[in-house]
N, C-alpha and C. Protein backbone atom coordinates (compact mmCIF):
# COMPACT_ATOMS: atom_id res chain seq x y z
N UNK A 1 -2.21 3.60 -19.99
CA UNK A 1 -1.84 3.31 -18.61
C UNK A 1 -2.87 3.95 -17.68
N UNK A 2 -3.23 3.10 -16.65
CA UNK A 2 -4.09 3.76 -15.70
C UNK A 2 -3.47 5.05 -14.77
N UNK A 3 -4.96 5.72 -14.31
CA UNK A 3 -4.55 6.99 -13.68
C UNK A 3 -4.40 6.40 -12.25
N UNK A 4 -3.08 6.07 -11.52
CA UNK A 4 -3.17 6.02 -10.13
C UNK A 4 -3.41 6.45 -9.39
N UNK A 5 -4.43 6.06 -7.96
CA UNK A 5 -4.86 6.86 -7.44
C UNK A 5 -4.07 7.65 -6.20
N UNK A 6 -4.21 8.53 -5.33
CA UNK A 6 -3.39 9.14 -4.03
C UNK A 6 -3.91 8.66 -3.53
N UNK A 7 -4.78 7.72 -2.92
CA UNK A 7 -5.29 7.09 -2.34
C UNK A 7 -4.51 5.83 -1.54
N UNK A 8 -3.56 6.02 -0.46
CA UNK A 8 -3.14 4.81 0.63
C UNK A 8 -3.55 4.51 1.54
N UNK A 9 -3.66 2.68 2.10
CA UNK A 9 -3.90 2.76 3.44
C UNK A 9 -2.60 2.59 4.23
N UNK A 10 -2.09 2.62 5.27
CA UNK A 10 -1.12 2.23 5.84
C UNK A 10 -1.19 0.87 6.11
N UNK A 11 -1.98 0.08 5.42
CA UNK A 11 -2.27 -1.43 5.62
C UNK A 11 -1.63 -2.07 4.27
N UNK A 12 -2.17 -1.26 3.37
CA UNK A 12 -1.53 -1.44 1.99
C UNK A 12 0.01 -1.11 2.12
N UNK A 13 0.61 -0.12 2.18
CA UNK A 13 1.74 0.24 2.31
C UNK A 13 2.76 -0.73 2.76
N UNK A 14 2.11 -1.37 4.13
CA UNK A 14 3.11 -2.38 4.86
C UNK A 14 3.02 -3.69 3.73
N UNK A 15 1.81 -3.88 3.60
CA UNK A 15 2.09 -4.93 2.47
C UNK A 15 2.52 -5.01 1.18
N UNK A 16 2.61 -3.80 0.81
CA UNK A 16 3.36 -3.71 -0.55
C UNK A 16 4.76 -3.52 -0.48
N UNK A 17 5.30 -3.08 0.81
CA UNK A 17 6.64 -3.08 1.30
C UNK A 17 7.13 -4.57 1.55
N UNK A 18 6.35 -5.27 2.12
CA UNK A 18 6.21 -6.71 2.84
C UNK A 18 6.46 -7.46 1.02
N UNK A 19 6.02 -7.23 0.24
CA UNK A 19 5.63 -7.82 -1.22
C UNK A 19 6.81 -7.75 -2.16
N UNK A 20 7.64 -6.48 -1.59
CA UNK A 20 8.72 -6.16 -2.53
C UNK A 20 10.25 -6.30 -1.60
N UNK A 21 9.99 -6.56 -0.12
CA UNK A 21 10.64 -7.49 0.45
C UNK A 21 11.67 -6.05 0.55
N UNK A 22 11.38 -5.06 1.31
CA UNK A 22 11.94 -3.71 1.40
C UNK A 22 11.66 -3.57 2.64
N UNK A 23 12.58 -3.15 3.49
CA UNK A 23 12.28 -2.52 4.97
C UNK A 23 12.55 -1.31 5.11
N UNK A 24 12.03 -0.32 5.86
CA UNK A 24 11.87 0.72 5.54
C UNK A 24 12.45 1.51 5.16
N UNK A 25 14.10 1.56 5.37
CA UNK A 25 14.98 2.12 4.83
C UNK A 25 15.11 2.16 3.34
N UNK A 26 14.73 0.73 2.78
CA UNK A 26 14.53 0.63 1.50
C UNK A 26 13.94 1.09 0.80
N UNK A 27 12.31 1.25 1.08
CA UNK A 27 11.61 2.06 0.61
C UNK A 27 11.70 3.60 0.45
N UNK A 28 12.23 3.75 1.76
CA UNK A 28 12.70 5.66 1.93
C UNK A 28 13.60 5.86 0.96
N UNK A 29 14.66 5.02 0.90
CA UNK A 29 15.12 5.34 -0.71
C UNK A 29 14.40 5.07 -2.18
N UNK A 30 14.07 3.93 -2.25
CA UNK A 30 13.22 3.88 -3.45
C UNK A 30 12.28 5.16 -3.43
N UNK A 31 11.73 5.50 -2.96
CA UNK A 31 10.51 6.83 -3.06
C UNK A 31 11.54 8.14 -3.16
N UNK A 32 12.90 8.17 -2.58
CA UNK A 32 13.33 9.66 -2.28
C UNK A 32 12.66 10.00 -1.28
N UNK A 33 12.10 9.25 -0.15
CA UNK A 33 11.62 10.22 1.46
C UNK A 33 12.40 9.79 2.32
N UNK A 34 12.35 10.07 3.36
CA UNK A 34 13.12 10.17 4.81
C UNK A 34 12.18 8.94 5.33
N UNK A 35 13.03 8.11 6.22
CA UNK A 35 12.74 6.89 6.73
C UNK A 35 11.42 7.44 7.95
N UNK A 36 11.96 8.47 8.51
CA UNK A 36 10.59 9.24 9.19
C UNK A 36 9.42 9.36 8.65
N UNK A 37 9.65 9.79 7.69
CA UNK A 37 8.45 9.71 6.84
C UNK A 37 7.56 8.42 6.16
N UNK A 38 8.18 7.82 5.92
CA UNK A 38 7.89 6.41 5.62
C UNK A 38 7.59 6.05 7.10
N UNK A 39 7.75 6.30 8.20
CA UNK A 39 7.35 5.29 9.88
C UNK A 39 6.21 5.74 9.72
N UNK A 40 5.70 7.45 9.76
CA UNK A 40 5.13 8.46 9.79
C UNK A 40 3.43 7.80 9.45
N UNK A 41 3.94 7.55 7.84
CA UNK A 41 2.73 7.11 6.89
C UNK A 41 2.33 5.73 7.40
N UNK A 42 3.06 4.39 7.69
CA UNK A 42 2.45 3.79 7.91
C UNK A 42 2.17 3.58 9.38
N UNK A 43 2.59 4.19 10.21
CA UNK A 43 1.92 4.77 11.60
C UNK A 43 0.48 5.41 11.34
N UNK A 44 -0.48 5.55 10.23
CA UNK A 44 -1.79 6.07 10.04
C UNK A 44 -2.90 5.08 10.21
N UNK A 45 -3.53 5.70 10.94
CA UNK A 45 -4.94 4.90 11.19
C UNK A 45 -6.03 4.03 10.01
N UNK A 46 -6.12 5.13 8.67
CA UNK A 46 -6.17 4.09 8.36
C UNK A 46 -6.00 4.78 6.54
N UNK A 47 -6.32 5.87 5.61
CA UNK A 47 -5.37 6.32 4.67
C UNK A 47 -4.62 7.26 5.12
N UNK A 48 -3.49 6.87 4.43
CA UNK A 48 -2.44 7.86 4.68
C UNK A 48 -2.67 9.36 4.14
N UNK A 49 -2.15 10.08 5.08
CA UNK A 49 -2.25 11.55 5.03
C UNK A 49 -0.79 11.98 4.67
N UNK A 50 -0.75 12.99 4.00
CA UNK A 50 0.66 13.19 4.37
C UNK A 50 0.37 14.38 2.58
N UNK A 51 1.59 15.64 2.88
CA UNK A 51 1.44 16.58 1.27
C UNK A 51 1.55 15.48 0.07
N UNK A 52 0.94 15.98 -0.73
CA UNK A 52 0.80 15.35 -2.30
C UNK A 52 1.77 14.98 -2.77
N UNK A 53 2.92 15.99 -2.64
CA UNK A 53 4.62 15.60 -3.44
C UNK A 53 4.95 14.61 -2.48
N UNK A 54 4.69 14.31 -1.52
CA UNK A 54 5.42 12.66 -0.54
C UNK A 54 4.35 11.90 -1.21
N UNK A 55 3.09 11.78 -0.89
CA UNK A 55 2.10 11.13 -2.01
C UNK A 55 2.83 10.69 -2.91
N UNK A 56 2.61 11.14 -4.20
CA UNK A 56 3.00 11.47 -5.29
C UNK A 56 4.49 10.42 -5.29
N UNK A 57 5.30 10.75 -5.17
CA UNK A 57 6.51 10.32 -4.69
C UNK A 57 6.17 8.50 -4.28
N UNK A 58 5.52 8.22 -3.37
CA UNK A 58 5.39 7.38 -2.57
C UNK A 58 4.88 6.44 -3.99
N UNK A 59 3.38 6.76 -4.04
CA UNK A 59 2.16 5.70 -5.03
C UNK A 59 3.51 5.73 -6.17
N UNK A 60 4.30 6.37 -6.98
CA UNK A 60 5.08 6.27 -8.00
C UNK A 60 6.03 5.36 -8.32
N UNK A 61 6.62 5.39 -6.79
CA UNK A 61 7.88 4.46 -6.78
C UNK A 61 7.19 2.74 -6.42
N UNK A 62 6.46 2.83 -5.91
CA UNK A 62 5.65 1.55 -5.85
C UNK A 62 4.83 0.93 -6.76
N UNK A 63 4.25 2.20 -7.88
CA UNK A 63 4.04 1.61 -9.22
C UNK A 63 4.94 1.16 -10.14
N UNK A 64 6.45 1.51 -10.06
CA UNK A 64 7.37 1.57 -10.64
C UNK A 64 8.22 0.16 -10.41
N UNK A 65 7.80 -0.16 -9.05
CA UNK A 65 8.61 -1.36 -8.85
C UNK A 65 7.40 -2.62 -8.90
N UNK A 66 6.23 -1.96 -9.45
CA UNK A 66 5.56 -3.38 -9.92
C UNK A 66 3.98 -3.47 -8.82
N UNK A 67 4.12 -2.73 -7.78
CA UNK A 67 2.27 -2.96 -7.30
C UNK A 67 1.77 -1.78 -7.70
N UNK A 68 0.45 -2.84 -7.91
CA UNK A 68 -0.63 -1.84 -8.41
C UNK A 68 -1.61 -1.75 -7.23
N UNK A 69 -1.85 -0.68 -6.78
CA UNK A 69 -2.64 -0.32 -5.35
C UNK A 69 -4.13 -0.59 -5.80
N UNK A 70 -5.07 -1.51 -5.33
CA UNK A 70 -6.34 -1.57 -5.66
C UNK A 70 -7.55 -1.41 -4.76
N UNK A 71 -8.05 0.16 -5.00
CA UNK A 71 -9.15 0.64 -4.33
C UNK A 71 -10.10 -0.24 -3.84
N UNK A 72 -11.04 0.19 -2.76
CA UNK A 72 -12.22 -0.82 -2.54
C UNK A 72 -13.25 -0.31 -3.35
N UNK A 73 -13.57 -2.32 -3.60
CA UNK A 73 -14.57 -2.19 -4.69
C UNK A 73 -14.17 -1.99 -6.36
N UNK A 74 -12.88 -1.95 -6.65
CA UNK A 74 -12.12 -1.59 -7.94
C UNK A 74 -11.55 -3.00 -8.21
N UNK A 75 -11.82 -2.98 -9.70
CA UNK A 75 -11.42 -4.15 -10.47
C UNK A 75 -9.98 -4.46 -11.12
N UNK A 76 -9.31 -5.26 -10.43
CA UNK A 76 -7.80 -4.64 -10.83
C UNK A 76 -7.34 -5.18 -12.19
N UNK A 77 -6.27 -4.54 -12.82
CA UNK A 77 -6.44 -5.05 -14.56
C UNK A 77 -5.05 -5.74 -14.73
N UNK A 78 -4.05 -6.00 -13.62
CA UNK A 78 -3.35 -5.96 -13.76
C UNK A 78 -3.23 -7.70 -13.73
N UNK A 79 -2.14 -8.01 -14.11
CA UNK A 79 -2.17 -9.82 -14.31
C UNK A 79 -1.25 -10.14 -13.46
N UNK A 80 -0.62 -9.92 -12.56
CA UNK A 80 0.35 -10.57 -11.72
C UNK A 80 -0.29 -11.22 -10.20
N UNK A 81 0.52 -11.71 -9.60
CA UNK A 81 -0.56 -12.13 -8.44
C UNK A 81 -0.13 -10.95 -7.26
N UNK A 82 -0.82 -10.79 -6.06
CA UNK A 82 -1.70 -9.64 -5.43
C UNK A 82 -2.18 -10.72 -4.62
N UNK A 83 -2.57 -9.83 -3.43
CA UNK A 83 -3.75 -10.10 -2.25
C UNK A 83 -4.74 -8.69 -2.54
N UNK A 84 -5.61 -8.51 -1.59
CA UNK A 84 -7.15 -8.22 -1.60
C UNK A 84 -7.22 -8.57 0.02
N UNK A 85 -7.55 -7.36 1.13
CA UNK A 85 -8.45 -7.93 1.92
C UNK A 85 -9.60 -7.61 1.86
N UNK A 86 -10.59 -8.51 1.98
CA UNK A 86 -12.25 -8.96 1.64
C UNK A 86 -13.04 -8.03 3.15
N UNK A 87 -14.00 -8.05 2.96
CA UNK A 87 -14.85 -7.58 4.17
C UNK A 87 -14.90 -8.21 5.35
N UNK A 88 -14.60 -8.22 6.53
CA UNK A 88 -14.54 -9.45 7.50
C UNK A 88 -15.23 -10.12 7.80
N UNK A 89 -15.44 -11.43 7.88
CA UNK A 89 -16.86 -12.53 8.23
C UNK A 89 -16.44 -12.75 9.51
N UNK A 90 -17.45 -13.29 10.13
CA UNK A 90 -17.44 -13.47 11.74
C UNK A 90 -16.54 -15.42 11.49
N UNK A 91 -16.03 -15.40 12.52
CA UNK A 91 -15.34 -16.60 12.05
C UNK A 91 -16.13 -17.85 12.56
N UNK A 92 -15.99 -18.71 11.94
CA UNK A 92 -17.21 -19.87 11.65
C UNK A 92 -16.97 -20.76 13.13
N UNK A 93 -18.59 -20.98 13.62
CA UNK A 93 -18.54 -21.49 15.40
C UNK A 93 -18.32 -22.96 14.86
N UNK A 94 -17.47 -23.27 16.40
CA UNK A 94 -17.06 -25.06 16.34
C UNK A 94 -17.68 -25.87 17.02
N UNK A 95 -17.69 -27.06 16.38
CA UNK A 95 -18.50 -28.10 16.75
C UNK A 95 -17.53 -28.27 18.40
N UNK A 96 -18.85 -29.22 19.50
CA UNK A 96 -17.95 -29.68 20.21
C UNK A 96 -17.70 -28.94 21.40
């Protein structure tokens, strides 16, 4: 089994919440944190900060219910379907 990383964005978070169809209350229980805490984290600019045991806690229960968090630039091994956001392209000029 892979080593997961502590590594969140609060971009990921909403979408892996968004993925498992959990609002925040939900999640604050699935993890064992306080719904504050869960606003807290994904109120972050852009990885989440927050002590290791909420960490810890957090990446666990979300591995547990099935996402696998995938670093930038990391090859994910996992076989289920997932999003990825890509690097941003300037959006393509229109004819006309």
């Amino acid at each position: 089994m892979p080593v997961t990383p502590l590594v969140i964005t609060a971009a990921q978070l909403r979408a892996a919440r968004a993925l498992l169809g959990l609002d925040q209350k939900g999640l604050a229980a699935l993890s064992s944190l306080s719904v504050p805490t869960i606003q807290r984290m994904e109120a972050s600019e852009e990885v989440i900060r927050g002590n290791v045991d909420s960490l810890m806690k957090l990446v666990d229960a979300l591995s547990t219910a099935g996402i696998e968090l995938i670093g930038e630039g990391t090859v994910s091994d996992g076989g289920g379907r997932g999003v990825r956001l890509t690097a941003r392209r300037p959006a393509p000029e229109r004819e006309g």
